[in-house]
Protein backbone atom coordinates (compact mmCIF):
# COMPACT_ATOMS: atom_id res chain seq x y z
CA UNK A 1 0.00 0.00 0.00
CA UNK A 2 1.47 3.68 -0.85
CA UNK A 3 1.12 6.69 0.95
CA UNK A 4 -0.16 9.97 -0.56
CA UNK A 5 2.00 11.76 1.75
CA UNK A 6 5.21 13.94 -0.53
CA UNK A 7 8.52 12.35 0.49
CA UNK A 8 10.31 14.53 2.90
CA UNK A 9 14.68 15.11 2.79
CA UNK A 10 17.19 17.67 3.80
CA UNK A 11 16.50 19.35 0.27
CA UNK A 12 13.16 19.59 0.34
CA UNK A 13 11.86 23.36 0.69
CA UNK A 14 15.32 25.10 1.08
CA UNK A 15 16.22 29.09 0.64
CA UNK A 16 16.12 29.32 -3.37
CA UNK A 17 19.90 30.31 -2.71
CA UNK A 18 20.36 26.71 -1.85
CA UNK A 19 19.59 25.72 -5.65
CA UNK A 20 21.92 26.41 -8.35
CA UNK A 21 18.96 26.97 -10.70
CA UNK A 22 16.94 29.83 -8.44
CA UNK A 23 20.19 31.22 -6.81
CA UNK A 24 22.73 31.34 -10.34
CA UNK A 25 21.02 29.75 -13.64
CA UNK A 26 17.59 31.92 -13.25
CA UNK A 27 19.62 35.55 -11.49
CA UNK A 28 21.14 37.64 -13.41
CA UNK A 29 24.74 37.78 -11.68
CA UNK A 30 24.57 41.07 -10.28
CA UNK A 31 21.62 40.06 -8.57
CA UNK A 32 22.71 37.52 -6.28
CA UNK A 33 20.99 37.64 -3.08
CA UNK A 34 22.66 35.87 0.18
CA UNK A 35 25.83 35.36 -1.70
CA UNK A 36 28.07 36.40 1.41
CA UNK A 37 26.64 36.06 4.69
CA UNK A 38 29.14 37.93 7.52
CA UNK A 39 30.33 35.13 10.18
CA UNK A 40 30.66 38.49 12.18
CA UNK A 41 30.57 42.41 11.84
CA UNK A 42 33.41 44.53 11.08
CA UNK A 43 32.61 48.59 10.88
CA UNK A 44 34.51 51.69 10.81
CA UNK A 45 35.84 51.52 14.58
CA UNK A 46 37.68 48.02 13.86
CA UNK A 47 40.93 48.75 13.10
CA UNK A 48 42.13 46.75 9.81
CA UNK A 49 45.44 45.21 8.22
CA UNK A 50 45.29 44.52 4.56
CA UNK A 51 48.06 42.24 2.86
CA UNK A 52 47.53 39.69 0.04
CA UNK A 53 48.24 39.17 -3.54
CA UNK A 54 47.83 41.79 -6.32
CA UNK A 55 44.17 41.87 -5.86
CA UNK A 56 44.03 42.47 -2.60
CA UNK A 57 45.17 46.30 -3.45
CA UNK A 58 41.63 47.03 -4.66
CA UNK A 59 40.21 45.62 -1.19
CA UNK A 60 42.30 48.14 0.59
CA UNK A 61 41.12 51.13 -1.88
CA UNK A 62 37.49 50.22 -1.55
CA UNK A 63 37.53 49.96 2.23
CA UNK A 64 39.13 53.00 2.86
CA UNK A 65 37.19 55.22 0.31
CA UNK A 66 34.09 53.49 2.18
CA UNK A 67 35.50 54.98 5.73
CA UNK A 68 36.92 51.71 7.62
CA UNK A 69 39.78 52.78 9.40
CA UNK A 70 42.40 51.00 7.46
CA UNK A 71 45.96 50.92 8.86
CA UNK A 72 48.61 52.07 7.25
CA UNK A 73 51.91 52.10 9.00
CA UNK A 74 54.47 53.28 6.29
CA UNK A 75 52.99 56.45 4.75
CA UNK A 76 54.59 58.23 2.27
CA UNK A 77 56.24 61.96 2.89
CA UNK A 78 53.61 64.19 3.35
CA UNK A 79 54.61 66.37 0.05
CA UNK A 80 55.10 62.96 -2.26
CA UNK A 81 52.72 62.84 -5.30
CA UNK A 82 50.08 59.60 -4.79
CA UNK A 83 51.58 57.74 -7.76
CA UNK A 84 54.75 58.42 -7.39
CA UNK A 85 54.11 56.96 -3.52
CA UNK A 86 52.51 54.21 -4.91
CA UNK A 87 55.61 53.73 -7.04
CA UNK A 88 57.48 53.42 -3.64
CA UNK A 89 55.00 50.82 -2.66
CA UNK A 90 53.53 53.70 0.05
CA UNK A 91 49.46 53.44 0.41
CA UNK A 92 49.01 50.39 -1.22
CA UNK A 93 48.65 47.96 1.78
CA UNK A 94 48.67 48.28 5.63
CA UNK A 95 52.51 48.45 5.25
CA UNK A 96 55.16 48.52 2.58
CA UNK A 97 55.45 44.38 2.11
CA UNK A 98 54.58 44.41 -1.29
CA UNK A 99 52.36 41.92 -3.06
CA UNK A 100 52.08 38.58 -0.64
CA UNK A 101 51.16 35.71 -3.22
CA UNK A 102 51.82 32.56 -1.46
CA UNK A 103 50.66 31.15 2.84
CA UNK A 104 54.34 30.64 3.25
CA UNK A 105 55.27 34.38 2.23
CA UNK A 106 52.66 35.93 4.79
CA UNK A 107 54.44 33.13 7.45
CA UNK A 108 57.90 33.91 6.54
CA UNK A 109 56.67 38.32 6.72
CA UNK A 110 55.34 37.23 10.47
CA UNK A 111 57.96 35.06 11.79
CA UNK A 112 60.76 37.65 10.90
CA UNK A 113 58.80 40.89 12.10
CA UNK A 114 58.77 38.97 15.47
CA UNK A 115 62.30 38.17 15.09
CA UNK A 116 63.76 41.26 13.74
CA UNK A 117 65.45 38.99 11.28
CA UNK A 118 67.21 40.41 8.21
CA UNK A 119 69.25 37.56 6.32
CA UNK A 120 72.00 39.21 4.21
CA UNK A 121 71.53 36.56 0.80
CA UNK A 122 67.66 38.00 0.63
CA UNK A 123 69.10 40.93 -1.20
CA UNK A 124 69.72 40.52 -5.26
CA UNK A 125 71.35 43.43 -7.42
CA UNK A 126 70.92 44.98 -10.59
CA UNK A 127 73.32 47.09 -12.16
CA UNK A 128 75.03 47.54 -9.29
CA UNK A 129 72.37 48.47 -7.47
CA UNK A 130 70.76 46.50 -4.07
CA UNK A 131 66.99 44.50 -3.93
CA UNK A 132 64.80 43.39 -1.35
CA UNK A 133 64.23 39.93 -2.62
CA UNK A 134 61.39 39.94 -0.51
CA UNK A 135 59.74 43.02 -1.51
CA UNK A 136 61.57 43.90 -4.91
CA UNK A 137 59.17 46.39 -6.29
CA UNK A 138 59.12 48.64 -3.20
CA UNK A 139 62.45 49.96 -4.05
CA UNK A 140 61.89 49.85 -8.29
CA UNK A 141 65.70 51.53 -8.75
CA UNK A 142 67.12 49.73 -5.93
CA UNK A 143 69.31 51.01 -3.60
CA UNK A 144 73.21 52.02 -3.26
CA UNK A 145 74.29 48.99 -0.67
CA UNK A 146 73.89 46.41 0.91
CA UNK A 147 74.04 47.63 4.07
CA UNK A 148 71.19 50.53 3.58
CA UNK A 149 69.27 47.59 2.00
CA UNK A 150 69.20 45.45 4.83
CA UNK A 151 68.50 48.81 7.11
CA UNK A 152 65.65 49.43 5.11
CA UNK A 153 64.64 46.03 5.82
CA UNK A 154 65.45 46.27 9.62
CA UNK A 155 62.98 49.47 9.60
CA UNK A 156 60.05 48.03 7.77
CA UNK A 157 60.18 44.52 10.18
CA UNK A 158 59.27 46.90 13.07
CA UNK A 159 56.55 48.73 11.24
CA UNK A 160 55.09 45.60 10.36
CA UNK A 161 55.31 44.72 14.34
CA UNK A 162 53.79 48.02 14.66
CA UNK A 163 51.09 47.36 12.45
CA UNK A 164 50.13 43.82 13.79
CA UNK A 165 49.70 45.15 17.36
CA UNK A 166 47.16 47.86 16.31
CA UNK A 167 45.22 45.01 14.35
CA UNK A 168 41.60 44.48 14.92
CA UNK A 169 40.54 42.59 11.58
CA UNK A 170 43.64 40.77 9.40
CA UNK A 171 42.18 40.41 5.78
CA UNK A 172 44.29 38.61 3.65
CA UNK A 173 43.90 37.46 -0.05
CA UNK A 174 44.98 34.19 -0.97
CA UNK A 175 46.85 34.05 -4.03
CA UNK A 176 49.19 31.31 -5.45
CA UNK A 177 50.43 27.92 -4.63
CA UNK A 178 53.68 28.48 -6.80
CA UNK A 179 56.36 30.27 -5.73
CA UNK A 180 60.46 29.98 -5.68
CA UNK A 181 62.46 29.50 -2.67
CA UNK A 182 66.42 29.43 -1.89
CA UNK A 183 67.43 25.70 -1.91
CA UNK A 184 69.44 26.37 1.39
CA UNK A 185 67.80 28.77 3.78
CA UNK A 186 64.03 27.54 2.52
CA UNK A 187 63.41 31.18 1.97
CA UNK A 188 60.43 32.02 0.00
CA UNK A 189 60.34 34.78 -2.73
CA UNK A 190 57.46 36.78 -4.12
CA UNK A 191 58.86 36.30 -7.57
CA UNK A 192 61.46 34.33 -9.33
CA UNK A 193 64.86 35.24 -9.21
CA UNK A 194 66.00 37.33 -12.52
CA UNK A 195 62.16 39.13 -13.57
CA UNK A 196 62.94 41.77 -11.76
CA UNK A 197 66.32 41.65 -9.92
CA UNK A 198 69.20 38.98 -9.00
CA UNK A 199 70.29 36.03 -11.23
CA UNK A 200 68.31 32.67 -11.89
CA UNK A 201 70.65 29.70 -10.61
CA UNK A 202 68.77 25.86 -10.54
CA UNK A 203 71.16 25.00 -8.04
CA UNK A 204 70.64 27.94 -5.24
CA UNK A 205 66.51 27.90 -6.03
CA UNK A 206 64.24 25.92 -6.73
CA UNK A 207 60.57 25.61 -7.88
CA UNK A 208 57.77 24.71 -5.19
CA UNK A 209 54.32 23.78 -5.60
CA UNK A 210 52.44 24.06 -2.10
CA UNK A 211 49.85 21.62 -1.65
CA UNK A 212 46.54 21.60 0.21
CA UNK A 213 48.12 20.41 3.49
CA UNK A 214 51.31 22.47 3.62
CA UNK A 215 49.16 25.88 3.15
CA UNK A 216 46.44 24.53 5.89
CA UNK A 217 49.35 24.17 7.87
CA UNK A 218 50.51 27.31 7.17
CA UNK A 219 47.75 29.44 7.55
CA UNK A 220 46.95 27.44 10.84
CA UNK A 221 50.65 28.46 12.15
CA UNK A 222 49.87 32.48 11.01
CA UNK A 223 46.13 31.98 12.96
CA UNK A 224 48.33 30.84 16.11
CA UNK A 225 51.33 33.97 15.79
CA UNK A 226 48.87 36.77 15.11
CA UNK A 227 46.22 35.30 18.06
CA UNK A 228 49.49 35.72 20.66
CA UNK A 229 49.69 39.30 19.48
CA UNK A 230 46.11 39.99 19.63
CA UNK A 231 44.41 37.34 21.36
CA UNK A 232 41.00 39.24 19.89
CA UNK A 233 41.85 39.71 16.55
CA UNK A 234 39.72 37.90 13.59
CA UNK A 235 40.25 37.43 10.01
CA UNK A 236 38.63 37.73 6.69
CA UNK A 237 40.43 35.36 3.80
CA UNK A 238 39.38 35.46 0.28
CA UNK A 239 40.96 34.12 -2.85
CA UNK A 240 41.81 36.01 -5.99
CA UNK A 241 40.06 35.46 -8.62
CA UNK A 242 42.91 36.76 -11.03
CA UNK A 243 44.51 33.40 -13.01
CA UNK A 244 47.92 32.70 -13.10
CA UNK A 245 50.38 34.73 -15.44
CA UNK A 246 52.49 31.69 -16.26
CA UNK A 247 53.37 28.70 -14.58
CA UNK A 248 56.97 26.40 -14.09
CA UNK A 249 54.61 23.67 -12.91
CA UNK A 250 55.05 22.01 -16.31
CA UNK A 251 50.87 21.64 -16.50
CA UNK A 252 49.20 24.16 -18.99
CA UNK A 253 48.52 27.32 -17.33
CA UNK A 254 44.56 26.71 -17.29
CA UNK A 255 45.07 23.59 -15.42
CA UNK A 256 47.79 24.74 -13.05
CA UNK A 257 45.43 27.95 -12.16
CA UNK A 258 42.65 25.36 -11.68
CA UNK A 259 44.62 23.34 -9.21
CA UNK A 260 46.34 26.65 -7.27
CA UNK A 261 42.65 28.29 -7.01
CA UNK A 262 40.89 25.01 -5.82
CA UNK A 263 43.18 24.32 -3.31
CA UNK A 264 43.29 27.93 -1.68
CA UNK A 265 39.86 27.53 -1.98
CA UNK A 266 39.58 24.65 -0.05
CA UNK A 267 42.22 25.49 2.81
CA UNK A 268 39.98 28.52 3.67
CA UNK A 269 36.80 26.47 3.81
CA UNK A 270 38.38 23.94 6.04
CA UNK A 271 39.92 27.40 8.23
CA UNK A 272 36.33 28.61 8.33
CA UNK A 273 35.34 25.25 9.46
CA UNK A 274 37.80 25.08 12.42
CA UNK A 275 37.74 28.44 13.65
CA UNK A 276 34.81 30.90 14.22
CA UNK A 277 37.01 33.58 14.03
CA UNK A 278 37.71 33.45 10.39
CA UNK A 279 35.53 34.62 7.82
CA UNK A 280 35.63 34.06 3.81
CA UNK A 281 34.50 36.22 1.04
CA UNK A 282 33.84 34.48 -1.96
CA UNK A 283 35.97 37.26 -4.31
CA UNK A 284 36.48 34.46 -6.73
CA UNK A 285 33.62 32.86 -6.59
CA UNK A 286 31.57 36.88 -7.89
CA UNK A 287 34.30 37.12 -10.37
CA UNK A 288 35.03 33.98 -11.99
CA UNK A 289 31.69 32.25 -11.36
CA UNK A 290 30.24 30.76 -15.24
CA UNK A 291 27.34 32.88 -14.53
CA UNK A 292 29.08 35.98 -15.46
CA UNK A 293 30.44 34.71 -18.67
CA UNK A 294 33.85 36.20 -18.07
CA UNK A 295 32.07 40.11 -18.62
CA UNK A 296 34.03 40.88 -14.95
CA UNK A 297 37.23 40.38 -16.72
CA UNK A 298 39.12 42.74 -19.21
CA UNK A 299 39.80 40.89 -22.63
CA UNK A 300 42.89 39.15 -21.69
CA UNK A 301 40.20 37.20 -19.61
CA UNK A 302 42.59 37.58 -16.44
CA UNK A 303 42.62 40.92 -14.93
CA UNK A 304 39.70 41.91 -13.46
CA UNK A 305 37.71 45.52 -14.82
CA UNK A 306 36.73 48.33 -12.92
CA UNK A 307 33.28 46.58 -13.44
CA UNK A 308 33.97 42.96 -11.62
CA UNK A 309 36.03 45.19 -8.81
CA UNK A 310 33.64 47.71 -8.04
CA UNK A 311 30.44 44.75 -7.89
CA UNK A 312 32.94 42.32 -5.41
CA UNK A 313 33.26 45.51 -3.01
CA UNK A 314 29.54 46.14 -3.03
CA UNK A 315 28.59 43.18 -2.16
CA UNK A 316 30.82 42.73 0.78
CA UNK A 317 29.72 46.57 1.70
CA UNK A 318 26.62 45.96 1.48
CA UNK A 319 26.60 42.72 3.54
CA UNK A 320 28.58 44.84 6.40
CA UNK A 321 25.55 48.23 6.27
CA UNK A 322 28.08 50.03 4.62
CA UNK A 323 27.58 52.30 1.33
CA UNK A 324 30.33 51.85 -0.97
CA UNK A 325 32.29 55.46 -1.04
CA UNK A 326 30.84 56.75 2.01
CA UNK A 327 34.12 57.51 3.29
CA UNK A 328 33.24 58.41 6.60
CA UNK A 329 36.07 57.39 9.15
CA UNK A 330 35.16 56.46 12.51
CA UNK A 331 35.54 60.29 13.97
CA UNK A 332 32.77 60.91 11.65
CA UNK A 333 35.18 62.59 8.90
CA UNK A 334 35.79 61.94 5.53
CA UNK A 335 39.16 60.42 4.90
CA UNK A 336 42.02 62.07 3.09
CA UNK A 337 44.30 60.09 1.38
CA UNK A 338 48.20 60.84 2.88
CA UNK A 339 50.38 62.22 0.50
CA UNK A 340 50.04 65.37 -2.07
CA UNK A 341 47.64 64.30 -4.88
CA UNK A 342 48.54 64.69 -8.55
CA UNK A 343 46.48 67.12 -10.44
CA UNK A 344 45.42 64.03 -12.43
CA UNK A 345 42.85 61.63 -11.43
CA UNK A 346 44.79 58.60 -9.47
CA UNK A 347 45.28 54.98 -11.23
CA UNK A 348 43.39 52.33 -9.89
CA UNK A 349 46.54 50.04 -11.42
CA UNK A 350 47.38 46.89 -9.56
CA UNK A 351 51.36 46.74 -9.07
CA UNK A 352 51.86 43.01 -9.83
CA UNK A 353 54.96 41.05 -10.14
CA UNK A 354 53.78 38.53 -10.88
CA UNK A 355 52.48 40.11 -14.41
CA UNK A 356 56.26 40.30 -15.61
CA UNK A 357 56.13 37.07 -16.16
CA UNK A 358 53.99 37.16 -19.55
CA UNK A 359 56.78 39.10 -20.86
CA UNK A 360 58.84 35.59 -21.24
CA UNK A 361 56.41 34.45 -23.73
């Protein structure tokens, strides 16, 4: 004998955003609805560090136009013009680090801020002239020695000490599982020796690939230093959404983006799963999702437009109360950017590395 009665599972009668076809096929993409879904609030009081890959420098621009009281450590001289600054790697994140691509970088950043450690072979030249391997577009002439090199160095460690004890909110974007490191100290480098300073040698570095476990591990060990600096202080992790440029991982670069995205992807679901302190934004998921056809990306189909940029930052705006541009600082002000302004309007231009690369093709 049957029963009349509908059959009853954990599917039955969800939120439409539960069903790919009510909450993506049938929505136009910029009208997602519960897309992002704060674990917890962050507003214009909370004090925040931005650091991440080349991306992340439009999070930092948006928040700060929007009035959240975004540190920044290292500003430029007061009478420096804003792109020339920006040159300098001033006002672009929370300090003068540079673009942070990889878990172990951000580690590495921490563990020698702490430390005060400056190791003399993380310095490459260029026609004569001294590199921060670990920050080599912060200095784009370089510098006249060693020795002011590593003092530069030696300065910046304790601003970034600075910075971290002021830190409410660490947001950090998640960018590549590639990177190079020095076959004998285990050093890791933003970018490969010789694209923009020092000498490519097989034998003194060597490719890495991190996988899924190494960056959990990673991220798990940054969770634990920042926590003993700030025993209050949450995070926000996203991943960019911007492929790779090129990759030594011998796959083609589609695939090897595939596997570097999925797998940041994944470590900050399983953070967000462990730890109710961390929040994730799903940046990549807005950007590179198949419902947007690829419009949010200019037509080399891997940096993202003005367009894909400006939707990502209202939806995570909007999710906090915020209006996007409100610029209202947290004495009720609107914020001035440090640093004399070009008559010019300012580029919204990502510094990136990592964008050398294509010139190898």
């Amino acid at each position: 004998m049957t029963s009349d009665r509908p059959v009853s599972t954990p599917y039955t009668d969800l939120p439409p955003s539960r069903y790919w076809r009510s909450a993506v096929a049938d929505r136009h993409p910029l009208d997602m609805e519960d897309l992002y879904s704060p674990r917890f609030p962050i507003g214009p009081a909370d004090r925040i560090a931005v650091a991440g890959s080349c991306f992340a420098q439009h999070v930092g621009r948006a928040l700060k136009a929007s009035g959240f009281s975004v540190i920044d450590q290292e500003p430029p001289p007061e009478d420096l013009d804003r792109r020339f600054a920006e040159t300098y790697g001033y006002g672009i994140y929370s300090a003068r680090y540079g673009n942070i691509y990889t878990a172990r970088q951000l580690l590495q950043l921490l563990k020698d801020s702490q430390a005060g450690t400056v190791r003399e072979g993380d310095f490459w030249t260029r026609d004569g002239r001294y590199y921060d391997a670990l920050r080599p577009s912060v200095e784009p002439t370089g510098l006249d020695s060693l020795a002011e090199a590593m003092a530069h160095r030696s300065k910046h460690l304790g601003k970034v000490r600075a910075m971290l004890e002021r830190t409410d909110i660490f947001i950090f974007t998640l960018g590549l599982t590639e990177a190079w490191r020095a076959t004998g100290s285990g050093v890791v480098y933003p970018t490969c020796p010789g694209v923009v300073a020092g000498q490519f040698d097989d034998e003194t570095f060597a490719f890495v690939n991190f996988d899924f476990v190494e960056i959990l591990q990673d991220m798990i060990e940054v969770r634990t230093i920042l926590k003993a600096i700030n025993p209050a202080m949450r995070f926000l992790f996203t991943v960019s959404p911007v492929p790779l440029a090129a990759t030594a991982s011998g796959q083609n670069v589609l695939v090897a983006t595939t596997y570097s995205k999925s797998v940041l992807r994944a470590v900050c679901g399983s953070l967000c799963n462990r730890f109710d302190d961390i929040d994730y934004f799903p940046s990549y998921e807005i950007i590179a999702s198949p419902s947007t056809r690829g419009f949010f990306y200019e037509p080399n189909m891997r940096s993202v437009n003005p367009h894909g940029v400006k939707h990502v930052m209202q939806t995570f705006l909007k999710a906090h109360g915020v209006k996007a541009g409100a610029g209202a600082g947290k004495d009720g002000k609107r914020q001035k950017a440090k640093g004399k302004r070009s008559a010019g309007k300012s580029s919204d231009n990502v510094i990136c590395e990592e964008a050398l690369l294509e010139a190898f093709a």
